[in-house]
PDB file of N, CA and C in Angstrom:
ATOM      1  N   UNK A   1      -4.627  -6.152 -14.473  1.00  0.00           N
ATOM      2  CA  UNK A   1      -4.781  -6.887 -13.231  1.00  0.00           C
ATOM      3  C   UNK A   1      -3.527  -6.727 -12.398  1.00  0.00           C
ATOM      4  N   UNK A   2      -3.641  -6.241 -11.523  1.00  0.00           N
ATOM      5  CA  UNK A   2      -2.458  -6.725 -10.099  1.00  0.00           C
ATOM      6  C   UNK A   2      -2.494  -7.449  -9.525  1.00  0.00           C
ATOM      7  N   UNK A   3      -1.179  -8.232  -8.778  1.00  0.00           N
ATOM      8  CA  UNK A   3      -1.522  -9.436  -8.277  1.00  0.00           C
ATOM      9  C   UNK A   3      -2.097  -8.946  -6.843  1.00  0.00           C
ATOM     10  N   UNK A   4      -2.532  -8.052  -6.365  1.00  0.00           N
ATOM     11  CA  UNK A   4      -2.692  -7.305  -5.251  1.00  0.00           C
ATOM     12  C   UNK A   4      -4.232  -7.703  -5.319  1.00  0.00           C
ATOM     13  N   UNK A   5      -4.992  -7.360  -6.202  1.00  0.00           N
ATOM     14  CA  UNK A   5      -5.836  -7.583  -6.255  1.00  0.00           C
ATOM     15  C   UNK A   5      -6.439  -9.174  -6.776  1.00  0.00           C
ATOM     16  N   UNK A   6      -5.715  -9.825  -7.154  1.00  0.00           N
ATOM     17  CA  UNK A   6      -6.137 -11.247  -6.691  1.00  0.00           C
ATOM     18  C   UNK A   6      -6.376 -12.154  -5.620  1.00  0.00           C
ATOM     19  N   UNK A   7      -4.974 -11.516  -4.682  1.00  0.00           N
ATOM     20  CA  UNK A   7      -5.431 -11.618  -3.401  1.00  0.00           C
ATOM     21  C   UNK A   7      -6.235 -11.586  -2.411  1.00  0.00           C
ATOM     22  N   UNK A   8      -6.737 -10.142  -2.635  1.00  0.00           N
ATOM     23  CA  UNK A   8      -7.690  -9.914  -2.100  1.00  0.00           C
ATOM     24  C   UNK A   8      -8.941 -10.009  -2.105  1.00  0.00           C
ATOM     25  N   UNK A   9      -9.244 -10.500  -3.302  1.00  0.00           N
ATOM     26  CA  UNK A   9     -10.527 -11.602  -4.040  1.00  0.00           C
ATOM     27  C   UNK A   9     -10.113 -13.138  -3.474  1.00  0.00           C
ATOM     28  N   UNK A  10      -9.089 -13.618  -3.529  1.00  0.00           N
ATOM     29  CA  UNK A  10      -8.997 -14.748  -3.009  1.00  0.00           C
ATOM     30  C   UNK A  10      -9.074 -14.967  -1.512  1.00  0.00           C
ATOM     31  N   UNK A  11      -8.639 -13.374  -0.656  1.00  0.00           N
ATOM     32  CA  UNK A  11      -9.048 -14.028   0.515  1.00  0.00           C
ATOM     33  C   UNK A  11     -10.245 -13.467   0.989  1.00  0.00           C
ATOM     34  N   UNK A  12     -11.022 -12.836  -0.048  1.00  0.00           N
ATOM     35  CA  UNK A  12     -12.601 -12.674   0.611  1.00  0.00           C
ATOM     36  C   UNK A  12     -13.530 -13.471   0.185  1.00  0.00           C
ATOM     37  N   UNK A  13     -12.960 -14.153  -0.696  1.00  0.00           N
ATOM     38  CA  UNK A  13     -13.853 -15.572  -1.214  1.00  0.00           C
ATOM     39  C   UNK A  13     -13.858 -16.834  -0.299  1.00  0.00           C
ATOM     40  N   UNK A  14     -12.322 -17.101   0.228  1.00  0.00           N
ATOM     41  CA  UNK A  14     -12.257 -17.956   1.070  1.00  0.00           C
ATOM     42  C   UNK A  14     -13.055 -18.006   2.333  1.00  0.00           C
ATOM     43  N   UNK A  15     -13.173 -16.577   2.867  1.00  0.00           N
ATOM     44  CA  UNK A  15     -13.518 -15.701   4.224  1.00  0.00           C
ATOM     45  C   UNK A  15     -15.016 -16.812   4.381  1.00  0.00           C
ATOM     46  N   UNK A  16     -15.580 -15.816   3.070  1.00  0.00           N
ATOM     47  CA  UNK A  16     -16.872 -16.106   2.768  1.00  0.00           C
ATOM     48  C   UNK A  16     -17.159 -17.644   2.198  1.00  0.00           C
ATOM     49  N   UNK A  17     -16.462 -18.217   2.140  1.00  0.00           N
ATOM     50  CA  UNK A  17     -16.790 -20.284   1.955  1.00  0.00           C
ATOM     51  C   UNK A  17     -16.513 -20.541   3.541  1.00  0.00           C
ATOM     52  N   UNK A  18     -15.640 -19.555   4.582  1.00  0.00           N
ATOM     53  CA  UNK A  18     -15.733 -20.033   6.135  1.00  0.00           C
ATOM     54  C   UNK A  18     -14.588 -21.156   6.095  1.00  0.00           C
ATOM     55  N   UNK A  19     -13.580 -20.611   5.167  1.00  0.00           N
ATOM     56  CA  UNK A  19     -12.369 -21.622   5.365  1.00  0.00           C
ATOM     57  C   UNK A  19     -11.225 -20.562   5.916  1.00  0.00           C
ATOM     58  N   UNK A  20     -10.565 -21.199   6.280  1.00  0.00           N
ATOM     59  CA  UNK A  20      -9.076 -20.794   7.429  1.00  0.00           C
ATOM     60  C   UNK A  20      -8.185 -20.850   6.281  1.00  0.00           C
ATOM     61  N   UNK A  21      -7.235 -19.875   6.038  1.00  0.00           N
ATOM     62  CA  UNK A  21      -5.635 -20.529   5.468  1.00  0.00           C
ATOM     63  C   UNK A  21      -5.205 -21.670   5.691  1.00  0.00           C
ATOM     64  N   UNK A  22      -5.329 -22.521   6.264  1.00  0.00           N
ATOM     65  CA  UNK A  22      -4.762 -24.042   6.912  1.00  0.00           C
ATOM     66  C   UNK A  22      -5.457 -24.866   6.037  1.00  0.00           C
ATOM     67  N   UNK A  23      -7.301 -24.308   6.318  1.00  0.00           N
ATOM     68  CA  UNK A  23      -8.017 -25.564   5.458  1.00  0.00           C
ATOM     69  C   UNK A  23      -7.180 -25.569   3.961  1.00  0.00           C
ATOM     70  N   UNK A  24      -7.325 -24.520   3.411  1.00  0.00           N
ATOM     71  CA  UNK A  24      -7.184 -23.856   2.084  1.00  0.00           C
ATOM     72  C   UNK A  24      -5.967 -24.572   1.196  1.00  0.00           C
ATOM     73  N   UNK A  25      -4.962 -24.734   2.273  1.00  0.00           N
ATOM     74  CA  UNK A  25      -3.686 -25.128   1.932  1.00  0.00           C
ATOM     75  C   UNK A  25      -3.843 -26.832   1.883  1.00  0.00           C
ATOM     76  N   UNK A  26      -4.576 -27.302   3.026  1.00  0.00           N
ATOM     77  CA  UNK A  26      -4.097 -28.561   3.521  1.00  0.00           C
ATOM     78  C   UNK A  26      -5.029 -29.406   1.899  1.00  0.00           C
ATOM     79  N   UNK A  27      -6.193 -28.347   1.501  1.00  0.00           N
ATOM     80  CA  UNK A  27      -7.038 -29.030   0.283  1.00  0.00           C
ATOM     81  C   UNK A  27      -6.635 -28.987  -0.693  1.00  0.00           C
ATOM     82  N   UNK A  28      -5.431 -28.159  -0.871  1.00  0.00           N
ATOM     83  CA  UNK A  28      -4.827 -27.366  -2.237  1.00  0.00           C
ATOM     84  C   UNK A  28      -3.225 -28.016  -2.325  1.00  0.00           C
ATOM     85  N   UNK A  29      -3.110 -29.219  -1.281  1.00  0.00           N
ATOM     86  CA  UNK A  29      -1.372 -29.757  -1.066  1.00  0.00           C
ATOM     87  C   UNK A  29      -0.831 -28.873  -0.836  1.00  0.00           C
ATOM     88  N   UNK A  30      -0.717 -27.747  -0.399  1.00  0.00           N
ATOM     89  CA  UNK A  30       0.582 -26.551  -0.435  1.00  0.00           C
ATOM     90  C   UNK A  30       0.591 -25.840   1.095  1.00  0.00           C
ATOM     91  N   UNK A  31       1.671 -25.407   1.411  1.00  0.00           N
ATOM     92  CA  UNK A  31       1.670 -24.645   3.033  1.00  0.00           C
ATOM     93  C   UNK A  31       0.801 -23.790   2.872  1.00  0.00           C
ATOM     94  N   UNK A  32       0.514 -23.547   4.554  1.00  0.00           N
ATOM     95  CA  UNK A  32      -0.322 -22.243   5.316  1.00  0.00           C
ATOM     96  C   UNK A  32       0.283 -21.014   4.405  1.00  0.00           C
ATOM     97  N   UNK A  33       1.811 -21.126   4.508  1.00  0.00           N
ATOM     98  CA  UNK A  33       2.659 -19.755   4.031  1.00  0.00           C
ATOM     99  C   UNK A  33       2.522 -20.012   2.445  1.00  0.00           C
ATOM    100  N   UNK A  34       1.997 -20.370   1.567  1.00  0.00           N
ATOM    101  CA  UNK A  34       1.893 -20.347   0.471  1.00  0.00           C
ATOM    102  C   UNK A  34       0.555 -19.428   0.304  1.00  0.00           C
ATOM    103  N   UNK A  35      -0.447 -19.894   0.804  1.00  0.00           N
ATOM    104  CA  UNK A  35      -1.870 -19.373   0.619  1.00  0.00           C
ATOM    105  C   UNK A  35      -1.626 -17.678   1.086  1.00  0.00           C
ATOM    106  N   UNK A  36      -0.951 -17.569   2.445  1.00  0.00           N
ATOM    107  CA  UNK A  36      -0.725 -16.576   2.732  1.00  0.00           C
ATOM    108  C   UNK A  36       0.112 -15.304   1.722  1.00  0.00           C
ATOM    109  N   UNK A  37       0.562 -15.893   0.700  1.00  0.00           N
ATOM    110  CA  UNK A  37       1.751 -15.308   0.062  1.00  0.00           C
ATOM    111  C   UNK A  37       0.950 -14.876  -0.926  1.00  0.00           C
ATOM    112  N   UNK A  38      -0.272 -15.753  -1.770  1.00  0.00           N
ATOM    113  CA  UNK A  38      -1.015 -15.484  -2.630  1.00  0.00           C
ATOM    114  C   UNK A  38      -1.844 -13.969  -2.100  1.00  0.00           C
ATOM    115  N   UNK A  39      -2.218 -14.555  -1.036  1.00  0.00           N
ATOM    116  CA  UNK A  39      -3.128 -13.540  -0.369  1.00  0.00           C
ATOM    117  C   UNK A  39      -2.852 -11.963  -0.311  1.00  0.00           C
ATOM    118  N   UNK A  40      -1.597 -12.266   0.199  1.00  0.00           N
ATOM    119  CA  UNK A  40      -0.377 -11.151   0.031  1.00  0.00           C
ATOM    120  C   UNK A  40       0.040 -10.365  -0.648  1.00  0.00           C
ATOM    121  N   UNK A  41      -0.210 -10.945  -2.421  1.00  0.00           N
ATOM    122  CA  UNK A  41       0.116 -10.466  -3.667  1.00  0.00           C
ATOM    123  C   UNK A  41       1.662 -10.724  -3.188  1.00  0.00           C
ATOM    124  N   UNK A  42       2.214 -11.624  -2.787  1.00  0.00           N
ATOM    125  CA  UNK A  42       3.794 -11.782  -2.596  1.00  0.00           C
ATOM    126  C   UNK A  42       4.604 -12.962  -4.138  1.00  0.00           C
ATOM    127  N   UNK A  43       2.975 -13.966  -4.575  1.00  0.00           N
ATOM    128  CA  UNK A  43       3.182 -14.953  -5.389  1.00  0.00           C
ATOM    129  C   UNK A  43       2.164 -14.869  -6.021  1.00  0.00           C
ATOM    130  N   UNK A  44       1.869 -15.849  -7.210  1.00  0.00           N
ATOM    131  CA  UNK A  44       0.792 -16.295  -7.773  1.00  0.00           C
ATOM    132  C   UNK A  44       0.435 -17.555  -7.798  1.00  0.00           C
ATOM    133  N   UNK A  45      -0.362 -18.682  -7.872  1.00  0.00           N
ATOM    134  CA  UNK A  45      -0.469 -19.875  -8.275  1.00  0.00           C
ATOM    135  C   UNK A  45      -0.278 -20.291  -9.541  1.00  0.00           C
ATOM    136  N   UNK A  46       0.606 -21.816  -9.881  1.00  0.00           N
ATOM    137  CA  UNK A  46       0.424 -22.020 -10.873  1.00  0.00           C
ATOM    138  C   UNK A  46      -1.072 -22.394 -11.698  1.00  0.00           C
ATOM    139  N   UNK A  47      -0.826 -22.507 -12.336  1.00  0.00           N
ATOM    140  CA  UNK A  47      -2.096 -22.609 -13.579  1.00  0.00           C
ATOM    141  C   UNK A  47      -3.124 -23.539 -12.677  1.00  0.00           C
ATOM    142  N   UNK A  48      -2.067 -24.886 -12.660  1.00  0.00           N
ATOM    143  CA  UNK A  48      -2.842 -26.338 -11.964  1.00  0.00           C
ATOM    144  C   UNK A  48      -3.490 -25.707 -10.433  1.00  0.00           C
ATOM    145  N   UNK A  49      -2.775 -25.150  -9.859  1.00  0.00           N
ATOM    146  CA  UNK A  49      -3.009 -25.000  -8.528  1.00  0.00           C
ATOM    147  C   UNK A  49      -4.950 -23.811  -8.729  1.00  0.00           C
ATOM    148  N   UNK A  50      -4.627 -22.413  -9.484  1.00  0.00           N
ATOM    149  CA  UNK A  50      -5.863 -22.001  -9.785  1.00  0.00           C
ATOM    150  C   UNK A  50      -6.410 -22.591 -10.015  1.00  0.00           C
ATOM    151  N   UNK A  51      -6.745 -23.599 -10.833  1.00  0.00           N
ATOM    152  CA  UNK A  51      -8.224 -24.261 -11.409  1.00  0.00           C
ATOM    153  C   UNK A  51      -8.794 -24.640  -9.699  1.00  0.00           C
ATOM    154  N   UNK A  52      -7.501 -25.292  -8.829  1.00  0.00           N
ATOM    155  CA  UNK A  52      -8.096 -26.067  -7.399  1.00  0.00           C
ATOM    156  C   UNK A  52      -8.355 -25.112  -7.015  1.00  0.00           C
ATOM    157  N   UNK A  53      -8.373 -23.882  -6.773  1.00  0.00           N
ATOM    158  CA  UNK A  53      -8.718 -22.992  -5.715  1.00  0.00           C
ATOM    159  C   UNK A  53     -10.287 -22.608  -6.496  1.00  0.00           C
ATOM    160  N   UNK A  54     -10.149 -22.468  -7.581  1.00  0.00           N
ATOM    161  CA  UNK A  54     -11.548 -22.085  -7.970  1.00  0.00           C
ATOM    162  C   UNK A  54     -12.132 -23.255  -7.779  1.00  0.00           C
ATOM    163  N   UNK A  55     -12.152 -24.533  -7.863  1.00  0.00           N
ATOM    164  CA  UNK A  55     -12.750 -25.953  -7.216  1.00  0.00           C
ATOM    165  C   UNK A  55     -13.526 -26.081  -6.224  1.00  0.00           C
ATOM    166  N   UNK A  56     -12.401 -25.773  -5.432  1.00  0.00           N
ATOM    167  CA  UNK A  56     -12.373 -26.048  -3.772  1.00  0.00           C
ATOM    168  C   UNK A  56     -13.274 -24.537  -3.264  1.00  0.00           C
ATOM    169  N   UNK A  57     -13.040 -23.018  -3.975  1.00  0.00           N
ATOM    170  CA  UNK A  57     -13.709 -22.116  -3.426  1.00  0.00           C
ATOM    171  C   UNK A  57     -14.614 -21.795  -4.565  1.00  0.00           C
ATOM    172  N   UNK A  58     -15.344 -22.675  -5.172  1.00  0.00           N
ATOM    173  CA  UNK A  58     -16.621 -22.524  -6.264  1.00  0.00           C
ATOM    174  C   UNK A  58     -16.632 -21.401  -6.545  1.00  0.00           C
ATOM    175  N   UNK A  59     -15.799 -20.922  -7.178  1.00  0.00           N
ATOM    176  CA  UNK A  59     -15.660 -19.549  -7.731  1.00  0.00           C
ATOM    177  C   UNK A  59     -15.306 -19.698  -9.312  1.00  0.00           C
ATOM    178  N   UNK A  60     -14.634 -18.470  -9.914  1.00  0.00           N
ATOM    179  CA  UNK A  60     -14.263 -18.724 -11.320  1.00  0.00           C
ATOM    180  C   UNK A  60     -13.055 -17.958 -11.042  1.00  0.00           C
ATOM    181  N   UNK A  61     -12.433 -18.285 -12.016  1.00  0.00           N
ATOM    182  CA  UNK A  61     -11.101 -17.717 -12.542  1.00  0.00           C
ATOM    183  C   UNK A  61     -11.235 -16.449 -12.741  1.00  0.00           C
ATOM    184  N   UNK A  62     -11.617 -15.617 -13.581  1.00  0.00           N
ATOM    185  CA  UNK A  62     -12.185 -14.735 -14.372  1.00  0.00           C
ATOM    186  C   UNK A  62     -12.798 -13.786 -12.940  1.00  0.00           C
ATOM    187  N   UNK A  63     -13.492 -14.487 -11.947  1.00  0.00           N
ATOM    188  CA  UNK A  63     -13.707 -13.328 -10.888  1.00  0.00           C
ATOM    189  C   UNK A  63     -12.390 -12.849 -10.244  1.00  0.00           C
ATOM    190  N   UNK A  64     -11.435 -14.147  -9.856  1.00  0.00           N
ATOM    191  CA  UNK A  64     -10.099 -14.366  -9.285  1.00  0.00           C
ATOM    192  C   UNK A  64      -8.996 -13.389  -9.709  1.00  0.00           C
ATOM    193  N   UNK A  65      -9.324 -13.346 -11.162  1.00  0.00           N
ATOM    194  CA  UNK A  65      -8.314 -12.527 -11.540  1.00  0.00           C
ATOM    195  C   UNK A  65      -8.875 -11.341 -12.267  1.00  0.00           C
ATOM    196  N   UNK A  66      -9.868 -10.899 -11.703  1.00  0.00           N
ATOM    197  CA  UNK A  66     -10.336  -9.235 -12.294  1.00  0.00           C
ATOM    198  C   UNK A  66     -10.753  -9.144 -13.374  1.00  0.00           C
ATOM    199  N   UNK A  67     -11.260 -10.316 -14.389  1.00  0.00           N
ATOM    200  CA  UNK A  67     -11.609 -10.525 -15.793  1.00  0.00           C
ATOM    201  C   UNK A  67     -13.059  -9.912 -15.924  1.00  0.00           C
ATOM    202  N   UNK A  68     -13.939 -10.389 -14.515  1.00  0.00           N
ATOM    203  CA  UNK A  68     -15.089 -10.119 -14.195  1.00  0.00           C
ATOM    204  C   UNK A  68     -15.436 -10.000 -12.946  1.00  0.00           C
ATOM    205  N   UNK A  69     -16.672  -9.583 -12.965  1.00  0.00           N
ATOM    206  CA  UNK A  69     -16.997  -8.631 -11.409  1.00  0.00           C
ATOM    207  C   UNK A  69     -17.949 -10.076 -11.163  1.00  0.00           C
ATOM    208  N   UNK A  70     -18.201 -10.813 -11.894  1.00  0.00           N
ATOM    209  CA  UNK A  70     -19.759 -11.782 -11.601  1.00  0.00           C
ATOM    210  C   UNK A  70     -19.618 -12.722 -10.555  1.00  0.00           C
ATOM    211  N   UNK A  71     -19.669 -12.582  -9.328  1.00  0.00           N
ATOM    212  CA  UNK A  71     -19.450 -14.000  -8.545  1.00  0.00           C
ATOM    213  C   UNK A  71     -20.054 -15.387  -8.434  1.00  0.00           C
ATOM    214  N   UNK A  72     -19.944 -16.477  -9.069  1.00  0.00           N
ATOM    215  CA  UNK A  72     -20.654 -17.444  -9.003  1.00  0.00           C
ATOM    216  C   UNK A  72     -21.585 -17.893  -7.883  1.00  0.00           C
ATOM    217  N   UNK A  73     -21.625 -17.250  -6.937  1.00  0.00           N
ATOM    218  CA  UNK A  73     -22.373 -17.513  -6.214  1.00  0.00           C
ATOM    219  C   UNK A  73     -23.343 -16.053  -5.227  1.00  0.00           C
ATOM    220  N   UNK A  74     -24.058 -16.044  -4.668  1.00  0.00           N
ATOM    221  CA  UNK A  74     -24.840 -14.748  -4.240  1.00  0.00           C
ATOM    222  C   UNK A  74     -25.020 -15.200  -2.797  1.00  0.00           C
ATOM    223  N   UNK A  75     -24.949 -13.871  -2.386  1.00  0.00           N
ATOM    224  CA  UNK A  75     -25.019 -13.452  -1.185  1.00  0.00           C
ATOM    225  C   UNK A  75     -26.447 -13.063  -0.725  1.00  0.00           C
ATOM    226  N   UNK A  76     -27.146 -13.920   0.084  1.00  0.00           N
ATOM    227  CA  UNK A  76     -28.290 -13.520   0.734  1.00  0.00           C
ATOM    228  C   UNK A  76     -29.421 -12.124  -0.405  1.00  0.00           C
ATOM    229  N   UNK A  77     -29.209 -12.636  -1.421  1.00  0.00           N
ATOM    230  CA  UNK A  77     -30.148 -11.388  -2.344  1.00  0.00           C
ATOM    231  C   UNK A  77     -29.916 -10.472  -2.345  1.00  0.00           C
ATOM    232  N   UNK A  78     -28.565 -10.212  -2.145  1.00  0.00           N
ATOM    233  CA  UNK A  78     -27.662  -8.749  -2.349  1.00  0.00           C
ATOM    234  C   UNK A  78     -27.105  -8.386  -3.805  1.00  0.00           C
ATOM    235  N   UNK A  79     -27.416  -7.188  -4.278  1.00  0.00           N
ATOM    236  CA  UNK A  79     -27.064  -6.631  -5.814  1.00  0.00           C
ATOM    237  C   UNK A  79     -25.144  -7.539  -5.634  1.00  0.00           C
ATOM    238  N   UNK A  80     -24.691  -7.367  -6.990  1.00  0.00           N
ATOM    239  CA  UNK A  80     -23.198  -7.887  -6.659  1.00  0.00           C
ATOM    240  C   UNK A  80     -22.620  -6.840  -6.611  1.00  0.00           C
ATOM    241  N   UNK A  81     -23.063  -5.391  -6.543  1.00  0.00           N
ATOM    242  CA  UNK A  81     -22.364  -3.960  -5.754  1.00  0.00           C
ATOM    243  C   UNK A  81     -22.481  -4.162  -4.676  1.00  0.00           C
ATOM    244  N   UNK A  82     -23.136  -4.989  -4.138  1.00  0.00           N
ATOM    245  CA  UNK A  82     -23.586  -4.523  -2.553  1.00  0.00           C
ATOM    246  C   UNK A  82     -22.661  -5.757  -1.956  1.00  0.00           C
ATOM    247  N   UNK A  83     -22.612  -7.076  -2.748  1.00  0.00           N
ATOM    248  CA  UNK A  83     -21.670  -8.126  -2.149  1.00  0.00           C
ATOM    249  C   UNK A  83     -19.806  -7.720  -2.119  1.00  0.00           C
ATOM    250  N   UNK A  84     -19.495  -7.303  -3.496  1.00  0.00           N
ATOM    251  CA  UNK A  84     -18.531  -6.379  -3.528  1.00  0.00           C
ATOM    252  C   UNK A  84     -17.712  -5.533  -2.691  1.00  0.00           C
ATOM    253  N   UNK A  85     -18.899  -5.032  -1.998  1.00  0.00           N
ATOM    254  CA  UNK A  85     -18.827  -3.651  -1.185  1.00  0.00           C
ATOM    255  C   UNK A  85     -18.588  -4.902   0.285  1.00  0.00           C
ATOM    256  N   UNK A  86     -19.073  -5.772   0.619  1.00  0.00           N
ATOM    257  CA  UNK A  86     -19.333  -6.348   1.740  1.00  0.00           C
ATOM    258  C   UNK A  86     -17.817  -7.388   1.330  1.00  0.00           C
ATOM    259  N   UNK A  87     -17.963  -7.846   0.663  1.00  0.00           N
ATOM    260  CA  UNK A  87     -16.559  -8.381   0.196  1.00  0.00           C
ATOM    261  C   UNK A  87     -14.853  -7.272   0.782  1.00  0.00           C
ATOM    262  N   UNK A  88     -15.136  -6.443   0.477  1.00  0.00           N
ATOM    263  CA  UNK A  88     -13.885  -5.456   0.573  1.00  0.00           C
ATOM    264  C   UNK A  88     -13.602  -5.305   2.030  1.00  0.00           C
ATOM    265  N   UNK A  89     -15.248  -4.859   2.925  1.00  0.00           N
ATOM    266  CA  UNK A  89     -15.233  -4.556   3.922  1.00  0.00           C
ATOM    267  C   UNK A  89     -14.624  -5.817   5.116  1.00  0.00           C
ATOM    268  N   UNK A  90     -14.456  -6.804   4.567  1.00  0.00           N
ATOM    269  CA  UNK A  90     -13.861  -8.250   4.993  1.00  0.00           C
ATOM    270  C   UNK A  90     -12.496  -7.718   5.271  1.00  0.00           C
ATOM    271  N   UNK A  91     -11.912  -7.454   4.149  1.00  0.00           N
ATOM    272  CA  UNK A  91     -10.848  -7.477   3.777  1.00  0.00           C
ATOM    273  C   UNK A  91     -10.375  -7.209   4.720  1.00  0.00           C
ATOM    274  N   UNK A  92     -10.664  -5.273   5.142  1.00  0.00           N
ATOM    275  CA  UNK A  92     -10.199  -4.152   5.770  1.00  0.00           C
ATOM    276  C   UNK A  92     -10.715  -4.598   6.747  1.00  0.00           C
ATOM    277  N   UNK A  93     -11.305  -5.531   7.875  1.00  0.00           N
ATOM    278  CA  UNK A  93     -11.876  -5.717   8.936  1.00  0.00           C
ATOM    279  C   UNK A  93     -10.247  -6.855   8.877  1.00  0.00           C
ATOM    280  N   UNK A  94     -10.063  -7.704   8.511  1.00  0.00           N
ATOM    281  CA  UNK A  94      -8.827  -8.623   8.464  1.00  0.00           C
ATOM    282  C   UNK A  94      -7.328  -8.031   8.665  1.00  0.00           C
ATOM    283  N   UNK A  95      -7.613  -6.863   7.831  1.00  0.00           N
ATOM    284  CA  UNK A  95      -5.966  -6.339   7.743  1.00  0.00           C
ATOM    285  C   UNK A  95      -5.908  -5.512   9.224  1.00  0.00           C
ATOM    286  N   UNK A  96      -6.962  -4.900   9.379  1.00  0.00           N
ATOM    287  CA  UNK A  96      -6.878  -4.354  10.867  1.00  0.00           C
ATOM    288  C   UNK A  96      -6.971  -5.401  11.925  1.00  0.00           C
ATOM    289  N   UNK A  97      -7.657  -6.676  11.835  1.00  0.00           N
ATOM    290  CA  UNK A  97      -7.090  -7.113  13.576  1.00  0.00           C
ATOM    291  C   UNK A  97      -5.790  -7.971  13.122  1.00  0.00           C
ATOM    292  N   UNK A  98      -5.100  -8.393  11.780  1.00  0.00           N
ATOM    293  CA  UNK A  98      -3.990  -8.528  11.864  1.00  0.00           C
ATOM    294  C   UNK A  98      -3.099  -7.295  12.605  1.00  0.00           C
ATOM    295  N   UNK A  99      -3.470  -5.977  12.202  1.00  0.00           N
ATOM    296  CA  UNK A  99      -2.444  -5.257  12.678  1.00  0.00           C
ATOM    297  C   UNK A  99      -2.621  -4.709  14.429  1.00  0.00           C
ATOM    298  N   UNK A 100      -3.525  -5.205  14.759  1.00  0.00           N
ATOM    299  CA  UNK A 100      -3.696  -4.585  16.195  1.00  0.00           C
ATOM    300  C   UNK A 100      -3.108  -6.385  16.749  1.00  0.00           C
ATOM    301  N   UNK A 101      -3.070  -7.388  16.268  1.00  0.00           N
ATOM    302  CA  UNK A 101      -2.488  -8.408  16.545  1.00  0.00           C
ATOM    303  C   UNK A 101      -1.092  -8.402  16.970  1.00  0.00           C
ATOM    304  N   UNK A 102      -0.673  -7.749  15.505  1.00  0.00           N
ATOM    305  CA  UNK A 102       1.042  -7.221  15.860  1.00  0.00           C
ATOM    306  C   UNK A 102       1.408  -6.412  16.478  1.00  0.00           C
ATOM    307  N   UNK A 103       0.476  -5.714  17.006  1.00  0.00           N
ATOM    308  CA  UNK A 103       0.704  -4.618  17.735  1.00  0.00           C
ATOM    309  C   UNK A 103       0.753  -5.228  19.127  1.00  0.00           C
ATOM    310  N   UNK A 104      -0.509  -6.471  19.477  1.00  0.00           N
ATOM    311  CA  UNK A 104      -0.650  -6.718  20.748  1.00  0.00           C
ATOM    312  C   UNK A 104       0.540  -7.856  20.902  1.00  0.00           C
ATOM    313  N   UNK A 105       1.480  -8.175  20.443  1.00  0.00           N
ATOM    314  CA  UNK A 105       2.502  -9.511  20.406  1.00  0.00           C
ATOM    315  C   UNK A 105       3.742  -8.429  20.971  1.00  0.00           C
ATOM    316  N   UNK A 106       3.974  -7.322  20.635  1.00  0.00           N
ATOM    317  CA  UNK A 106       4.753  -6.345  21.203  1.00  0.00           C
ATOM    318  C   UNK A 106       4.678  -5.668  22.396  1.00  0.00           C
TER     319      UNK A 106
END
């Protein structure tokens, strides 16, 4: 497992529950820049803090951290290759208008 890839399960899970970094944090006691850091692969959560994120984003651990592909929950009757695949494509839709963001602040 990389923490790279926890991240990025954690922030396409969040995407997909339709929560903000702000909500995420403000439900989880911890800063905007904490969630962000996870997200990041910059940190990890402690133990206590994972169980809340899998809580709060009805998920499992075990998806969170690459143990398993199974998502507790389904996507509109989509195979979980096909949610996966739609999962990722989040991702890379995120990291690009962050970066045309930074681009447009310059």
């Amino acid at each position: 497992m990389t923490i790279n890839f926890f991240g990025e399960r954690l922030k396409a899970v969040r995407k997909a529950k339709r929560l903000t970094q702000l909500e995420l944090s403000q439900r989880l006691g911890v800063s905007k820049g904490t969630v962000s850091a996870y997200e990041q692969g910059l940190s990890y959560p402690s133990l206590e803090t994972l169980v809340s994120i899998c809580s709060i984003l009805d998920t499992s651990a075990d998806y969170l951290l690459n143990i398993s592909d199974d998502l507790p929950f389904k996507m509109g009757g989509l195979t979980d290759e096909q949610t996966e695949s739609i999962l990722r494509v989040v991702s890379l839709i995120e990291k690009a208008n962050e970066t045309l963001n930074d681009l447009n602040k310059k």
